[in-house]
Protein backbone atom coordinates (compact mmCIF):
# COMPACT_ATOMS: atom_id res chain seq x y z
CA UNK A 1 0.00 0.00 0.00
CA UNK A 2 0.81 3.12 -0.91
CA UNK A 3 1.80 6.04 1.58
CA UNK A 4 -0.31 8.51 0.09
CA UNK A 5 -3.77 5.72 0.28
CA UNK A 6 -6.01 5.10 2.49
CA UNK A 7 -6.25 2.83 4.93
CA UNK A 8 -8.58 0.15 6.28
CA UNK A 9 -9.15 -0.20 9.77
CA UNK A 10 -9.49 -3.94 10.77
CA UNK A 11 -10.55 -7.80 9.92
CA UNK A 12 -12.92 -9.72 12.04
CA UNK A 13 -12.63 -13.69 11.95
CA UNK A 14 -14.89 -15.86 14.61
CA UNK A 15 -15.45 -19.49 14.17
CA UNK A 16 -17.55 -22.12 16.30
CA UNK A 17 -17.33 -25.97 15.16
CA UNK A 18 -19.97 -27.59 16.65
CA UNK A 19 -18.46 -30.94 16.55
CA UNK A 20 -15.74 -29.95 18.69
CA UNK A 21 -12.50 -29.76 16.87
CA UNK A 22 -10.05 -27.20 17.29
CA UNK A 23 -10.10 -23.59 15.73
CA UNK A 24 -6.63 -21.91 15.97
CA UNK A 25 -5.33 -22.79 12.52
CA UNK A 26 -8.88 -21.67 10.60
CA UNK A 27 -8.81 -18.41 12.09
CA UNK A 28 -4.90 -18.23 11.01
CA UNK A 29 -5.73 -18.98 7.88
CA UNK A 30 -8.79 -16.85 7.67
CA UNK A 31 -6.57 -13.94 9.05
CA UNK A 32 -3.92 -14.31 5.99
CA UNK A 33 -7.14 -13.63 3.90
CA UNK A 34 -7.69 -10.34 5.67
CA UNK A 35 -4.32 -9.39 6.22
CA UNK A 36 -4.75 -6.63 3.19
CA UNK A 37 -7.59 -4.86 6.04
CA UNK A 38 -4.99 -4.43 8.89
CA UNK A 39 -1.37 -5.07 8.75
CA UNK A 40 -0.60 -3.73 12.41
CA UNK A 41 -1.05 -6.11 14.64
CA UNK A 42 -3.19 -9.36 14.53
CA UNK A 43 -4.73 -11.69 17.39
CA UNK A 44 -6.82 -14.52 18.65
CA UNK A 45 -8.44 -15.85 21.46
CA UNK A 46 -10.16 -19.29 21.84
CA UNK A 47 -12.31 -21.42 24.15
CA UNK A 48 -13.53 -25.02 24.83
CA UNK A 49 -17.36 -24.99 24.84
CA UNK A 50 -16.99 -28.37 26.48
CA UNK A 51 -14.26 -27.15 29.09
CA UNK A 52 -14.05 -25.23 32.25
CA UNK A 53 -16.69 -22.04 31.74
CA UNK A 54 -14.73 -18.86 31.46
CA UNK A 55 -10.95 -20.34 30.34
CA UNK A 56 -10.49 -18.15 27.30
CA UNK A 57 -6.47 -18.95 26.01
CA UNK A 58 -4.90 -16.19 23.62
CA UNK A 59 -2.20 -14.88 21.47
CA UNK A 60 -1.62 -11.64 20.19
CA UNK A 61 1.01 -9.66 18.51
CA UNK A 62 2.36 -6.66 16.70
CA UNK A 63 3.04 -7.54 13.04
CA UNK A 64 1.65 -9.38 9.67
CA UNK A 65 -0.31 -13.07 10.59
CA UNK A 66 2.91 -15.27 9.87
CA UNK A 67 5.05 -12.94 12.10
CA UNK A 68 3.06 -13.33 14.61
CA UNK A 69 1.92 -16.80 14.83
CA UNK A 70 4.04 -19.72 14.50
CA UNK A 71 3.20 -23.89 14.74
CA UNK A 72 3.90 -23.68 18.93
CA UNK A 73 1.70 -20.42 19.41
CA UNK A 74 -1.38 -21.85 17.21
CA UNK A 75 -0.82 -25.88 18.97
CA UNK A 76 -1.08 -23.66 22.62
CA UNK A 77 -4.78 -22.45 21.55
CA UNK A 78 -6.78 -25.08 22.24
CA UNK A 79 -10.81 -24.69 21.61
CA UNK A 80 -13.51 -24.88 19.33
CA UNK A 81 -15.05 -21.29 19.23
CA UNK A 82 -13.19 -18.15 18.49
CA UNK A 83 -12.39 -14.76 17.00
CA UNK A 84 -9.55 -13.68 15.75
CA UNK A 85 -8.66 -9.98 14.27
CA UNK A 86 -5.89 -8.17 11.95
CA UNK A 87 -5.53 -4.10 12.81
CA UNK A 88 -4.74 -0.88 11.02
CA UNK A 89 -5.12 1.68 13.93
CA UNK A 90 -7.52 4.89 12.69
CA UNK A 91 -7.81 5.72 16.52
CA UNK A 92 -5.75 4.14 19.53
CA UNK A 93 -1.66 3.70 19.38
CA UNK A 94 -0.08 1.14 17.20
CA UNK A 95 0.76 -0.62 20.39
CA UNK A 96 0.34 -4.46 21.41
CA UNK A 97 -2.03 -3.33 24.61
CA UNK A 98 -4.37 -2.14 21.57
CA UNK A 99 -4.15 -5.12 19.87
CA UNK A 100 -7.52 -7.43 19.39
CA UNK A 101 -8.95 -9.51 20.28
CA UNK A 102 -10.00 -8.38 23.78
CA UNK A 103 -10.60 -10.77 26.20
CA UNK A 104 -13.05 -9.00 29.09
CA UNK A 105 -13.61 -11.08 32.35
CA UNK A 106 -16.42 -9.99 34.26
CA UNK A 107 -19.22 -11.08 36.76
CA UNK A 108 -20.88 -13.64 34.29
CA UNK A 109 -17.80 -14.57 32.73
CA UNK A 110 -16.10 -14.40 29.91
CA UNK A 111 -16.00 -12.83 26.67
CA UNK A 112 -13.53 -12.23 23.36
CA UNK A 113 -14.02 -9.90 21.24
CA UNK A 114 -13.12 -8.07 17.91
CA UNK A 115 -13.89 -4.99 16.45
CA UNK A 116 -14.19 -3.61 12.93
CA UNK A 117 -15.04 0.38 12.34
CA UNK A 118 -15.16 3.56 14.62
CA UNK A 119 -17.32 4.65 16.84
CA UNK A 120 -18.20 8.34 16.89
CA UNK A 121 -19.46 8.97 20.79
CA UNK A 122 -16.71 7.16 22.12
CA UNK A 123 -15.26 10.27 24.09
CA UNK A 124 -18.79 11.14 25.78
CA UNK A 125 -18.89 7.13 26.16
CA UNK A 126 -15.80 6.44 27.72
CA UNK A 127 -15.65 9.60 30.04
CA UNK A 128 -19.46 8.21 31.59
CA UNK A 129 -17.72 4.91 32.03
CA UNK A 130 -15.29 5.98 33.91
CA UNK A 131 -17.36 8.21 36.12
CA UNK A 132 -18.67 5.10 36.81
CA UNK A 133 -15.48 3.29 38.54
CA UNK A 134 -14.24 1.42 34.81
CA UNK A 135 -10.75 1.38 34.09
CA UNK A 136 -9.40 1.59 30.50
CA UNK A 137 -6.48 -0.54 30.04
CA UNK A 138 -6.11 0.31 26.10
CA UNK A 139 -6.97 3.86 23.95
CA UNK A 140 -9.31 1.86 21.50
CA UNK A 141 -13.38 2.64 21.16
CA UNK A 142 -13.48 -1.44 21.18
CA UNK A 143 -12.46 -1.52 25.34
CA UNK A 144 -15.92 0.83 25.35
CA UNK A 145 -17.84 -1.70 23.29
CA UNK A 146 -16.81 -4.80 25.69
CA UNK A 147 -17.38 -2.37 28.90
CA UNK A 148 -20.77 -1.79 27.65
CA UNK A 149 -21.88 -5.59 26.54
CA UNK A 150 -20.61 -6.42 29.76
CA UNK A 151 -22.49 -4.43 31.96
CA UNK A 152 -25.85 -4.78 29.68
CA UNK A 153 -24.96 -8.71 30.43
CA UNK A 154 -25.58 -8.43 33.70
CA UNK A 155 -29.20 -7.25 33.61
CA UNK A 156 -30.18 -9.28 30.47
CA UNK A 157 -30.71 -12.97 30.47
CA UNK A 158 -28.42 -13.03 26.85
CA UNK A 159 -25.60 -12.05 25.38
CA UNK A 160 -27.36 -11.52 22.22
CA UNK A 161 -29.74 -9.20 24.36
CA UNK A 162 -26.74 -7.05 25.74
CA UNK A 163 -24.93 -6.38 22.69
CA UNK A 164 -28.55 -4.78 21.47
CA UNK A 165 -28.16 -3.03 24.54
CA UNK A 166 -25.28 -1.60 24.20
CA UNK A 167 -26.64 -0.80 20.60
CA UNK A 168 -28.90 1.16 21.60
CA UNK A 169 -25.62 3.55 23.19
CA UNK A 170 -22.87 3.48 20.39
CA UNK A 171 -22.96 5.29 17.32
CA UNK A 172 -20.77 5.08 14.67
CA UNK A 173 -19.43 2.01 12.09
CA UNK A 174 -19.09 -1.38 13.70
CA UNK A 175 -18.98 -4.91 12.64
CA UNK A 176 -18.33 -6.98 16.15
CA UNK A 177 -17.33 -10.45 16.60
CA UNK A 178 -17.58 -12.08 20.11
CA UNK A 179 -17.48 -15.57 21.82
CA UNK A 180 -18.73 -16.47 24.83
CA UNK A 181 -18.25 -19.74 26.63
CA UNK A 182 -21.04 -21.35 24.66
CA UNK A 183 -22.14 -19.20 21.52
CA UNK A 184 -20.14 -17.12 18.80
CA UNK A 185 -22.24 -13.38 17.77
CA UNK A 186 -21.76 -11.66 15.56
CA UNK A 187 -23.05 -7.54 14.55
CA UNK A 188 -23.34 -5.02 12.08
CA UNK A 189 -24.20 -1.16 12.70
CA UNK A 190 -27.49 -0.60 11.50
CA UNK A 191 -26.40 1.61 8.53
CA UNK A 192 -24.45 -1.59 7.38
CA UNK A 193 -20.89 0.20 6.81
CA UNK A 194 -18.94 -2.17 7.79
CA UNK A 195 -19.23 -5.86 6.28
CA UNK A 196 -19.97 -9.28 7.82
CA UNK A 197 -21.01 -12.43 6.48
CA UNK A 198 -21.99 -16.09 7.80
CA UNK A 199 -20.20 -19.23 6.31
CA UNK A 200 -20.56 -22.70 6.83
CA UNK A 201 -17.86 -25.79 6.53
CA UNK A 202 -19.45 -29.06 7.41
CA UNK A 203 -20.19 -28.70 11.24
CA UNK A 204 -18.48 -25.48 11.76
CA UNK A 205 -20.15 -21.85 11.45
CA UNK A 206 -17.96 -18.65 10.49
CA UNK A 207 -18.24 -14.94 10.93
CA UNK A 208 -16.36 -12.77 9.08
CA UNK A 209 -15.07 -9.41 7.44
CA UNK A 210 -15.10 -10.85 3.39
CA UNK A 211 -16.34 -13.92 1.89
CA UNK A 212 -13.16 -14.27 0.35
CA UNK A 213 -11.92 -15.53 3.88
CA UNK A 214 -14.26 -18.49 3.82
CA UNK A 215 -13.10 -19.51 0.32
CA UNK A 216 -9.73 -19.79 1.82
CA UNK A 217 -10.56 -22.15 4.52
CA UNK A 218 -12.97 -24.41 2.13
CA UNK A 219 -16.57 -22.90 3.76
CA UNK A 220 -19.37 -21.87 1.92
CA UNK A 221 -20.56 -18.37 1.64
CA UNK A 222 -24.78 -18.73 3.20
CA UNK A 223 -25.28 -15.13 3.22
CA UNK A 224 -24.40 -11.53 4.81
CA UNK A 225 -25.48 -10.45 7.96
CA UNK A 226 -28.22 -7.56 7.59
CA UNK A 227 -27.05 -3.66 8.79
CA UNK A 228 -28.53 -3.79 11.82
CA UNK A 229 -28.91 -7.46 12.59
CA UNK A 230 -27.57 -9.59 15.80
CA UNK A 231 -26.70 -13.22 14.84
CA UNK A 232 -25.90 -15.80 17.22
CA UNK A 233 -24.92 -18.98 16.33
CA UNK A 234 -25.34 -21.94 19.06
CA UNK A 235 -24.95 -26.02 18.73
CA UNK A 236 -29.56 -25.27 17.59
CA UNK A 237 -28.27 -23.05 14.73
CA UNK A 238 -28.29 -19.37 13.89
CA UNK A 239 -30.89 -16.95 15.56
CA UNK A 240 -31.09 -13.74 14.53
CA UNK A 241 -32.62 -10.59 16.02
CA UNK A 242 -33.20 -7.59 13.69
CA UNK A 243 -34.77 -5.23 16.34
CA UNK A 244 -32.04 -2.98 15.55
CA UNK A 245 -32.38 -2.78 12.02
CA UNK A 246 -33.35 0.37 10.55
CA UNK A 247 -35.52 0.73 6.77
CA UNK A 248 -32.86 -0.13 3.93
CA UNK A 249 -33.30 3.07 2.36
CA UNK A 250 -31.55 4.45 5.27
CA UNK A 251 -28.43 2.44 5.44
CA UNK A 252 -25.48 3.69 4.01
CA UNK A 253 -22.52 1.31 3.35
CA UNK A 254 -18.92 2.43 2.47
CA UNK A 255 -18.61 3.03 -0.70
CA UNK A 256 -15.19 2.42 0.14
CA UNK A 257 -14.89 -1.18 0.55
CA UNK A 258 -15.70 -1.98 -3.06
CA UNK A 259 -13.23 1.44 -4.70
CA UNK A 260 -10.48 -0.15 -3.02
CA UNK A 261 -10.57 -1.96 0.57
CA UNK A 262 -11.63 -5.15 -0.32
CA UNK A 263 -10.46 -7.83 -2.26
CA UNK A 264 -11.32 -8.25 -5.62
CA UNK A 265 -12.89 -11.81 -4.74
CA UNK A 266 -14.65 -11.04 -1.87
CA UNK A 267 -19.08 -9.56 -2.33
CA UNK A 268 -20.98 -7.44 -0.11
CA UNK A 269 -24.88 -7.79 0.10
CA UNK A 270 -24.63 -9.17 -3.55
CA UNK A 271 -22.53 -7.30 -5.21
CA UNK A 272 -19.37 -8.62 -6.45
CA UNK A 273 -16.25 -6.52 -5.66
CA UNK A 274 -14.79 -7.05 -8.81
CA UNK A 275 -17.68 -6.12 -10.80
CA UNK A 276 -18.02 -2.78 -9.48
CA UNK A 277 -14.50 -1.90 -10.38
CA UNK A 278 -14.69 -3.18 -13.29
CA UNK A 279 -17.81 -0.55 -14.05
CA UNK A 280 -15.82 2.24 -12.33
CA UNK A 281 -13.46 2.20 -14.92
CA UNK A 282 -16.32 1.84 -17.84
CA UNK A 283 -18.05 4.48 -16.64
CA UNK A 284 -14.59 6.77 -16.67
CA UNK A 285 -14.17 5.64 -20.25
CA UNK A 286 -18.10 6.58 -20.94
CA UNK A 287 -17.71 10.06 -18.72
CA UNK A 288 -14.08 11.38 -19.49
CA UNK A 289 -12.53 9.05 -22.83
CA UNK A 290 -9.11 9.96 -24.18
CA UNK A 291 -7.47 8.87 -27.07
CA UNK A 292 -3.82 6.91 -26.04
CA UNK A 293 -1.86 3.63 -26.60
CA UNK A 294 -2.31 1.47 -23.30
CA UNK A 295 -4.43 1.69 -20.32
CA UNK A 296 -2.55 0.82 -16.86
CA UNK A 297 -3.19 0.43 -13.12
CA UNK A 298 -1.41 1.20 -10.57
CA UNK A 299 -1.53 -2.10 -8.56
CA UNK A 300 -3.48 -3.28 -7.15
CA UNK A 301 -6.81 -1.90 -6.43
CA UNK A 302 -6.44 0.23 -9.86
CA UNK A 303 -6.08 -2.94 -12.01
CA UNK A 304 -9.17 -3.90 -12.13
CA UNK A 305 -10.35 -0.42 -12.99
CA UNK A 306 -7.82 0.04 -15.73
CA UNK A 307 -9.05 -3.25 -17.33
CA UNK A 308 -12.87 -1.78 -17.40
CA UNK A 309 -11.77 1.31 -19.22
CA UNK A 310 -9.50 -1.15 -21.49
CA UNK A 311 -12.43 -3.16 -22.34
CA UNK A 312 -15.19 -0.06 -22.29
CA UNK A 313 -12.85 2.08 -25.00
CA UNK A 314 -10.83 -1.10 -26.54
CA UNK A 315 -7.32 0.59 -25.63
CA UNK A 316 -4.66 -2.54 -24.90
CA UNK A 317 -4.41 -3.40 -21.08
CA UNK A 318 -0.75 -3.57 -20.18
CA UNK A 319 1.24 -3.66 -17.17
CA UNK A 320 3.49 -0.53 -16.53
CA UNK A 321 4.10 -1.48 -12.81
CA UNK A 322 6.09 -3.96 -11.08
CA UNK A 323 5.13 -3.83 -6.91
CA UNK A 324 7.50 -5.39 -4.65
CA UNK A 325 5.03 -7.19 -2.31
CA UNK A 326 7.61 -7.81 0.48
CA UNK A 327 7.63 -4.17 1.81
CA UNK A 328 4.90 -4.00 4.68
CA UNK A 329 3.43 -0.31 5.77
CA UNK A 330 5.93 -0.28 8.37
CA UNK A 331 9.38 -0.50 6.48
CA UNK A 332 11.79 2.41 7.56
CA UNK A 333 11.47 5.08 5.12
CA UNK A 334 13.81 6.99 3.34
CA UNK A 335 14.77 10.01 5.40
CA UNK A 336 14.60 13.71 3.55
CA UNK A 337 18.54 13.80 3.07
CA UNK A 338 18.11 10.33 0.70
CA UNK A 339 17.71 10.05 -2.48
CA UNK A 340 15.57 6.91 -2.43
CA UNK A 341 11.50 7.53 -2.68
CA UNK A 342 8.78 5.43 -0.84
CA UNK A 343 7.22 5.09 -3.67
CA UNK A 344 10.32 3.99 -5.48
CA UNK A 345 10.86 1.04 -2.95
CA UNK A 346 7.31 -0.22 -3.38
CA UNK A 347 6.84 0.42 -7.33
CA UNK A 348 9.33 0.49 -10.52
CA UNK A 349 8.11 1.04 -13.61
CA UNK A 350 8.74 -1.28 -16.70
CA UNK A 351 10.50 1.25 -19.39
CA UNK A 352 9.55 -0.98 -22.28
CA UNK A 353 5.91 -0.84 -21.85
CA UNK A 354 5.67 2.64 -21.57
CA UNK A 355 8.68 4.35 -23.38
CA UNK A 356 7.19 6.58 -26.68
CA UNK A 357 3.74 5.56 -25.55
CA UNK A 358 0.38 7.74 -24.30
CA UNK A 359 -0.57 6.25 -21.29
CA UNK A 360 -3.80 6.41 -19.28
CA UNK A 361 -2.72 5.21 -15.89
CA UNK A 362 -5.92 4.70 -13.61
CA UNK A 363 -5.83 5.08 -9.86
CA UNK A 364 -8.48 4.18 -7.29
CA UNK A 365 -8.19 7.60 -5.60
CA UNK A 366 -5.64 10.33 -4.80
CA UNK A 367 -5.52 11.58 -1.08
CA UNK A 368 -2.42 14.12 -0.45
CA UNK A 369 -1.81 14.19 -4.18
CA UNK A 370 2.26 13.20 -3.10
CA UNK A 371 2.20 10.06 -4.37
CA UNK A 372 0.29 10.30 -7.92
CA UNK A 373 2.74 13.19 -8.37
CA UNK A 374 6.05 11.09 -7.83
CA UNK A 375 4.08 8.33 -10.42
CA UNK A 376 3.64 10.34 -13.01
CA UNK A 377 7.26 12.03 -13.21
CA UNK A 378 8.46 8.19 -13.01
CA UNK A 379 6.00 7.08 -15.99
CA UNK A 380 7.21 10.33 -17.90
CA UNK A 381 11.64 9.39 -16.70
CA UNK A 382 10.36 6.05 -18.57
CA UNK A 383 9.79 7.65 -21.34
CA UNK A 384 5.78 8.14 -21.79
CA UNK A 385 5.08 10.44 -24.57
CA UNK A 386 1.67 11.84 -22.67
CA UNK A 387 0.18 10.74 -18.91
CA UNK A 388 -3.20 10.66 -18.70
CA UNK A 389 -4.92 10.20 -14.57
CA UNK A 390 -8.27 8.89 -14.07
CA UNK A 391 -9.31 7.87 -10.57
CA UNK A 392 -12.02 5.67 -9.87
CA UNK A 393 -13.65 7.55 -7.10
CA UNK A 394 -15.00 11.04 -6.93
CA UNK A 395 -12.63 13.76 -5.33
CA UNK A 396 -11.95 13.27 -1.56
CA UNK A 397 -13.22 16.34 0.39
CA UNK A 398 -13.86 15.69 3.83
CA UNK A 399 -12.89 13.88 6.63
CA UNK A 400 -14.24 10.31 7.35
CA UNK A 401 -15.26 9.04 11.09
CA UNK A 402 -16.40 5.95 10.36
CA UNK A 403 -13.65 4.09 10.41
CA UNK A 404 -10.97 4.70 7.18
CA UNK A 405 -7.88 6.68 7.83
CA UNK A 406 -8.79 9.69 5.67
CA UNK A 407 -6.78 13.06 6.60
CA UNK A 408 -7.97 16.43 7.89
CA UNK A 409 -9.24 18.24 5.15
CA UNK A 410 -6.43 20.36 5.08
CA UNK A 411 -3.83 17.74 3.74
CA UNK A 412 -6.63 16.38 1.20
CA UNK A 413 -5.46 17.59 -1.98
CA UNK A 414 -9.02 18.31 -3.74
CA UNK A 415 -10.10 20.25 -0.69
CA UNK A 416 -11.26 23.75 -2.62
CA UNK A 417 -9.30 22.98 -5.18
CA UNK A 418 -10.52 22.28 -8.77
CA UNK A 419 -9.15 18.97 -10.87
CA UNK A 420 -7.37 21.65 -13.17
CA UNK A 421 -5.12 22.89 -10.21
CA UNK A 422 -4.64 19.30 -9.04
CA UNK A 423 -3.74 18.19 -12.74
CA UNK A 424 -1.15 20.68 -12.54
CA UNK A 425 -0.20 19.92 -9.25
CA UNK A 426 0.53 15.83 -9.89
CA UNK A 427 1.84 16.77 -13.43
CA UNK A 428 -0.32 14.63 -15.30
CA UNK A 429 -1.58 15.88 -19.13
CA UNK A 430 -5.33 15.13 -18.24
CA UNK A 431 -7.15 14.63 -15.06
CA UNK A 432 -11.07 13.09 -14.76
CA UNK A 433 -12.45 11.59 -11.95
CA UNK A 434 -15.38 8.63 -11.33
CA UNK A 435 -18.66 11.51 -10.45
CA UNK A 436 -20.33 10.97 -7.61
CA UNK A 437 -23.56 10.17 -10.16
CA UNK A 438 -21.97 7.17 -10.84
CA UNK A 439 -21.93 6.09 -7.36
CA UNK A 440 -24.77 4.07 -6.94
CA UNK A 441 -24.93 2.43 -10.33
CA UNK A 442 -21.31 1.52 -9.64
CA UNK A 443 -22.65 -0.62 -6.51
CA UNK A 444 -26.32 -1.65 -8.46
CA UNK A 445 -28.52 0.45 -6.45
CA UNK A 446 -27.08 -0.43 -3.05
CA UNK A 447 -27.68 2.74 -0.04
CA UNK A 448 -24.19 4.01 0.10
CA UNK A 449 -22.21 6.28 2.40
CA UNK A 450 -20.67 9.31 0.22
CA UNK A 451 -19.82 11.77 3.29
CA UNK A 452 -15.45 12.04 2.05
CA UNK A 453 -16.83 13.27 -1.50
CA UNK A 454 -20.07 14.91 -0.41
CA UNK A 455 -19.40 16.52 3.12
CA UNK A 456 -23.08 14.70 3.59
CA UNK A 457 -23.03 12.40 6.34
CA UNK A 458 -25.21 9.79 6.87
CA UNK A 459 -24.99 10.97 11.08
CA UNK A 460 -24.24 13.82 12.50
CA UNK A 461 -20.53 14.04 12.59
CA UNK A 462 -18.54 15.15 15.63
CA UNK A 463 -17.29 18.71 15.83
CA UNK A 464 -13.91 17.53 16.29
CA UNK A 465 -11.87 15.06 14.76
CA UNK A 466 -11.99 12.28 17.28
CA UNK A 467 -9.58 9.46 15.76
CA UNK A 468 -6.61 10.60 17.33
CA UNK A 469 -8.46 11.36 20.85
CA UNK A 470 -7.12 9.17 23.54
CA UNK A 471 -3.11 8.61 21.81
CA UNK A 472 -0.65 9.05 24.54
């Protein structure tokens, strides 16, 4: 990932296998599926429904999955139900004490949990918490999710019941994951911007981020859980209680997560990732054509854009990037006195696909502008006659708090300005990008969330930027 993109904020894994075998090594391998959401830290925390009520065992760590875990951490995690999570930190430190799962012991006993999204009352939350006597061991809006299920628990006779509770208190983007000694539940925010799906693999029931992480472990995909909806999935099956669900014409899903977030395998409340990306980049060809000699992505949410506006205005696909996949986000950077780039380090450009050629490179979006301005000069030291930019989103404005890392509006480069200042700015001979029109054909009629291009938010955003609120 680039250092000018955006960022996700976390995957959610939880697994229960009702005939008793262990989990560990499924939610591994589910977490290498959703490494691309968080690449922070990772975790996972497991139980024996059959075992002493309340022994939860866990393993957490700061790094990628297979830094992390090894063969002697996953044999120590004994249990068959469990959630495990990857993080990209939009508010809390990068710090192992912020890593997920938590595990929250309590009066009626256990519970692990894993968070996806941000919460936007967390500061009004967390201060009437601790009023209350709680103590925060971690500066992540998750610690305030588990504080809150817990004490709903003890006046409900669920836990299905106090995560509805606590509901009814947070507001903001969430997708939660929890076991408890003897059920896995799973939750989506009633506007539905987060994702979460149910899959099945013989006797064994799944929760999780992106379908694509049950075609990795061999499950089937048996359908998304509803914005809104509680699912909880005991050895009777999956109940489900939708008194939280709000009408569908008032849900509002990040657009995000099919631009770029998600992989190109994985669907959201039937629509295919690919496909929409595929129709971002037809719709730039229909919108904003150019005539030129190949059509490129910049890897590897662009791709499948690029290949849309290949197909759309029959301009030859090519590859004009080679990404070195072995550089994480955290990789020490070159300092100002170097002469090595970033983006150099993660990208080189093949000079014989591009040299004498007009190319129309297509990105999925530009944030600070510094990165699709060090592309372009490196397409044009290649030797490319003419660089032409589309982007297959519509100009980021405004802030997001609903979980991706979007910058203050001040450091967003189309914030007041028009796309003829920021063509000019990134160097680029032409500049279009997707309109926010397109939106909603892109994702087949689906109730989106368009508050970073828009300044329209489907809430009432804080008056402050809350993300970084509670970093030491």
């Amino acid at each position: 990932m680039m250092d000018d993109y955006l960022s996700e904020e976390c995957g959610v894994f939880g697994i229960y296998d009702l005939s008793g075998k262990d989990v560990a090594y499924s939610i591994y391998y589910g977490l290498f599926a959703l490494q691309h959401r968080g690449q922070e830290s990772c975790g996972i925390a497991v139980s024996d429904t059959m075992g002493k009520k309340g022994d939860i065992s866990s393993f957490k760590g700061m790094g990628l999955v297979n830094e992390v875990f090894d063969e002697e951490a996953l044999d120590s995690l004994k249990g068959d139900i469990g959630v495990g999570h990857c993080r990209y930190s939009t508010a809390g430190e990068s710090t192992r004490e912020n890593a997920q799962p938590l595990v929250l012991n309590y009066i009626k006993g256990t519970l692990a949990l894993a968070h996806n999204g941000n919460l936007i009352n967390t500061p009004f939350l967390r201060n009437k918490l601790a009023e209350t006597g709680a103590i925060f061991q971690t500066t992540i809006d998750t610690e305030v999710i588990a504080y809150l299920v817990a004490r709903e628990r003890v006046n409900t006779s669920s836990v299905e019941e106090a995560v509805a509770g606590a509901m009814r208190k947070i507001r903001g983007a969430y997708s939660i994951v929890i076991s408890s000694p003897r059920k896995l539940i799973g939750a989506r925010d009633p506007h539905g911007f987060k994702p979460l799906c149910i899959g099945r693999r013989d006797d064994a029931y799944i929760l999780t981020s992106e379908s694509c992480a049950l075609d990795t472990i061999g499950a089937e995909f048996i359908r998304d859980v509803r914005p809104g909806e509680i699912v909880a999935i005991t050895p009777e099956g999956i109940r489900s209680d939708t008194s939280m669900c709000i009408p569908e014409e008032e849900t509002s899903r990040c657009v995000f997560e099919y631009i770029y977030f998600a992989r190109a395998d994985s669907a959201f409340d039937g629509v295919g990732v690919l496909d929409t990306r595929l129709r971002a980049g037809r719709f730039l060809y229909e919108d904003s054509p150019v005539d030129a000699d190949l059509v490129v992505g910049v890897p590897e949410s662009g791709n499948a854009a690029a290949l849309g506006y290949s197909m759309a205005s029959g301009i030859r696909y090519g590859t004009a990037f080679v990404k070195n996949t072995y550089v994480g986000r955290t990789f020490i950077k070159p300092g100002q006195g170097s002469r090595e780039s970033s983006v150099r380090v993660k990208l080189n450009v093949l000079k014989k696909s591009v040299e004498g050629k007009r190319i129309i490179m297509i990105d999925d979006s530009i944030v600070r502008g510094t990165t699709s301005d060090q592309i372009v000069s490196m397409l044009r030291a290649a030797g490319a006659k003419e660089v032409h930019m589309r982007v297959a989103s519509p100009p980021f404005r405004h802030p997001c708090y609903f979980g991706i890392d979007v910058p203050v509006e001040e450091q967003l480069i189309a914030h007041g300005r028009e796309t003829e200042e920021i063509r000019k700015m990134i160097g680029a001979d032409s500049l279009a990008y997707l309109s926010v029109e397109r939106l909603p054909e892109m994702v087949r009629g689906l109730k989106i969330c368009t508050g970073c291009f828009t300044g329209r938010y489907p809430m009432e955003p804080p008056t402050e930027d809350i993300r970084g609120e509670y970093e030491k």
